[in-house]
Protein backbone atom coordinates (compact mmCIF):
# COMPACT_ATOMS: atom_id res chain seq x y z
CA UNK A 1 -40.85 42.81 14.76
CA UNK A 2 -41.68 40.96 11.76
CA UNK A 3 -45.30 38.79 11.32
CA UNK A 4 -42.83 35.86 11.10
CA UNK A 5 -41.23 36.44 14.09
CA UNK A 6 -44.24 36.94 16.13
CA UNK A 7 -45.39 33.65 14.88
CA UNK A 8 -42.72 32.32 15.62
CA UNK A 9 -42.14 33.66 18.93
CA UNK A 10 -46.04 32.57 19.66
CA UNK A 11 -45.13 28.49 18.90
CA UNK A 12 -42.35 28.53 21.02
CA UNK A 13 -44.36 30.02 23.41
CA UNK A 14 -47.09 27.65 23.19
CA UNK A 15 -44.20 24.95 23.04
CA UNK A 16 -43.02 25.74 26.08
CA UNK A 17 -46.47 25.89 28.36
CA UNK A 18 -47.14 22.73 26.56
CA UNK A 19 -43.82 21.29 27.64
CA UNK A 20 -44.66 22.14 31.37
CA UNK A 21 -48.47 21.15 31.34
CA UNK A 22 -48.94 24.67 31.72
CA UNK A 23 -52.26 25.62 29.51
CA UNK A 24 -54.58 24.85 32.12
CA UNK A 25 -53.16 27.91 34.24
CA UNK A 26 -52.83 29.77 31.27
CA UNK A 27 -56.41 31.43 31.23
CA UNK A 28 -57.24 34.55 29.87
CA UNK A 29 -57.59 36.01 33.68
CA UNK A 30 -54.52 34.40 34.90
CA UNK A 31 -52.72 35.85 31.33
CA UNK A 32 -54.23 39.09 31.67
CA UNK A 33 -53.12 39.37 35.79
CA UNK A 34 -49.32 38.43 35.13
CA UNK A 35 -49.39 40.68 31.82
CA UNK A 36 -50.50 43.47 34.58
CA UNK A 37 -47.85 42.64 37.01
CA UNK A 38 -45.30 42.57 34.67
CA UNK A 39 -46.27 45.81 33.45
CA UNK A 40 -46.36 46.99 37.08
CA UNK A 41 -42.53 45.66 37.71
CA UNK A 42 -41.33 47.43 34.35
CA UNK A 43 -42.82 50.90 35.94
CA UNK A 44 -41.16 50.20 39.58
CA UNK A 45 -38.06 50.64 37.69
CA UNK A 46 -39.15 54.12 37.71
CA UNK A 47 -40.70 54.67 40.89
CA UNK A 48 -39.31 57.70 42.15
CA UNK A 49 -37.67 59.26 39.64
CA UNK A 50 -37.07 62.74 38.08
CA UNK A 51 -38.36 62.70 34.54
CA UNK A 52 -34.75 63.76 33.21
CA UNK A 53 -33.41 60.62 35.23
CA UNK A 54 -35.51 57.61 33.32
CA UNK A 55 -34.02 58.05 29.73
CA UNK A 56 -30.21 57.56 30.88
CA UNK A 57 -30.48 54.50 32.84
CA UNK A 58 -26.97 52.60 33.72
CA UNK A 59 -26.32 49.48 31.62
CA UNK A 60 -27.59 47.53 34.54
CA UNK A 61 -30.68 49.07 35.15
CA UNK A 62 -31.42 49.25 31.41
CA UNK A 63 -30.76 45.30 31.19
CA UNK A 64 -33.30 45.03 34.23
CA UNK A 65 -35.65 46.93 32.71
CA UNK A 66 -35.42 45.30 29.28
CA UNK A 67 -35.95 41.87 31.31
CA UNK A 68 -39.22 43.08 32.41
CA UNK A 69 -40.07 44.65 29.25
CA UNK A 70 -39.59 41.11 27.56
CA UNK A 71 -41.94 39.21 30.56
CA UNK A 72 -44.66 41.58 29.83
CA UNK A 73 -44.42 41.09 26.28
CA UNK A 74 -44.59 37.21 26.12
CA UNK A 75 -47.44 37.47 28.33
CA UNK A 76 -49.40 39.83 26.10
CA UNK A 77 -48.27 37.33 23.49
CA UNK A 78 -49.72 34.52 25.41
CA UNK A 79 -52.91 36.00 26.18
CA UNK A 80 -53.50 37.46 22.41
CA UNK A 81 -52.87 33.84 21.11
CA UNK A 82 -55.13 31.88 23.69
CA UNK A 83 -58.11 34.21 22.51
CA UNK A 84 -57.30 33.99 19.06
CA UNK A 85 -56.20 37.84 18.57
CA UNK A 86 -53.50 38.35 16.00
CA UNK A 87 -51.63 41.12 17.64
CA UNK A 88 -49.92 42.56 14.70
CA UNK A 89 -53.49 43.10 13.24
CA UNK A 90 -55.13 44.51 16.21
CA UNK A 91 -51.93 46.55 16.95
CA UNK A 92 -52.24 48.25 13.26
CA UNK A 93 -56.06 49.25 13.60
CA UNK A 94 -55.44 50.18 16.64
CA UNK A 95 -52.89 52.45 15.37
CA UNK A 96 -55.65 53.52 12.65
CA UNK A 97 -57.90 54.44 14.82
CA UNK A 98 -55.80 56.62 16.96
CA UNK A 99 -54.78 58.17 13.51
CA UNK A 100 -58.25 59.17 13.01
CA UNK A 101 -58.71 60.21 16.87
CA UNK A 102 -55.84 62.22 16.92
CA UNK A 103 -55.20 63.86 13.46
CA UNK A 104 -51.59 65.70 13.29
CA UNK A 105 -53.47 69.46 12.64
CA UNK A 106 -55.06 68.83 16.27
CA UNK A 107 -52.96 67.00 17.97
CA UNK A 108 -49.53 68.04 17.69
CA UNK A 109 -47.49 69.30 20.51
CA UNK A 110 -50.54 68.47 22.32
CA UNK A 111 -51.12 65.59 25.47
CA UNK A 112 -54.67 65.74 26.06
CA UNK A 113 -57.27 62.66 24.66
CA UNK A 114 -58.79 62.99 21.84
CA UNK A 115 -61.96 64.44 23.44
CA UNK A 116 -60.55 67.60 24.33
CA UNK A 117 -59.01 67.76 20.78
């Protein structure tokens, strides 16, 4: 997803609490515990699965999961903009650091953390 279409996903988000008088329940704890629950509801969508069953869910299933998918990422959105965290940023040096953590010549074919590298 684009920078711009972060931002603007993150003012219509911020439109929308505002809209509802919802920033005062929108704390970093309360973000951070519905990000966590929304997380939890996409994996329930695999709860009891065979590994070869979760990549060809129906079209329903799929849409259900995608629903949750989208919950937990507005609320991840939320929280990253009520502490001030550009997530496209933090996202990249993340991704630098587990570049450096887990370089290709180690890591490949491998699932292990980068400790036991």
């Amino acid at each position: 997803m684009a920078t711009d279409a972060l931002e603007e996903l993150t003012l219509a988000l911020r439109r929308f609490a505002a809209e509802r008088d919802w920033e005062q329940f929108h704390t970093p704890k309360n973000l951070a515990m519905a990000l966590m629950i929304e997380a939890a509801e996409v994996a329930e969508h695999f709860q009891w699965t065979g590994a070869g069953d979760t990549a060809a869910l129906s079209d329903e299933k799929r849409q259900a999961v995608a629903l949750e998918i989208g919950d937990t990422f507005l609320y991840l959105l939320r929280l990253a903009d009520r502490l001030g965290i550009e997530i496209a940023t933090a996202a990249r040096t993340k991704m630098d650091i587990n570049a450096a953590r887990y370089p290709v010549e180690k890591a490949f074919g491998r699932a292990v953390k980068y400790t036991e590298l």
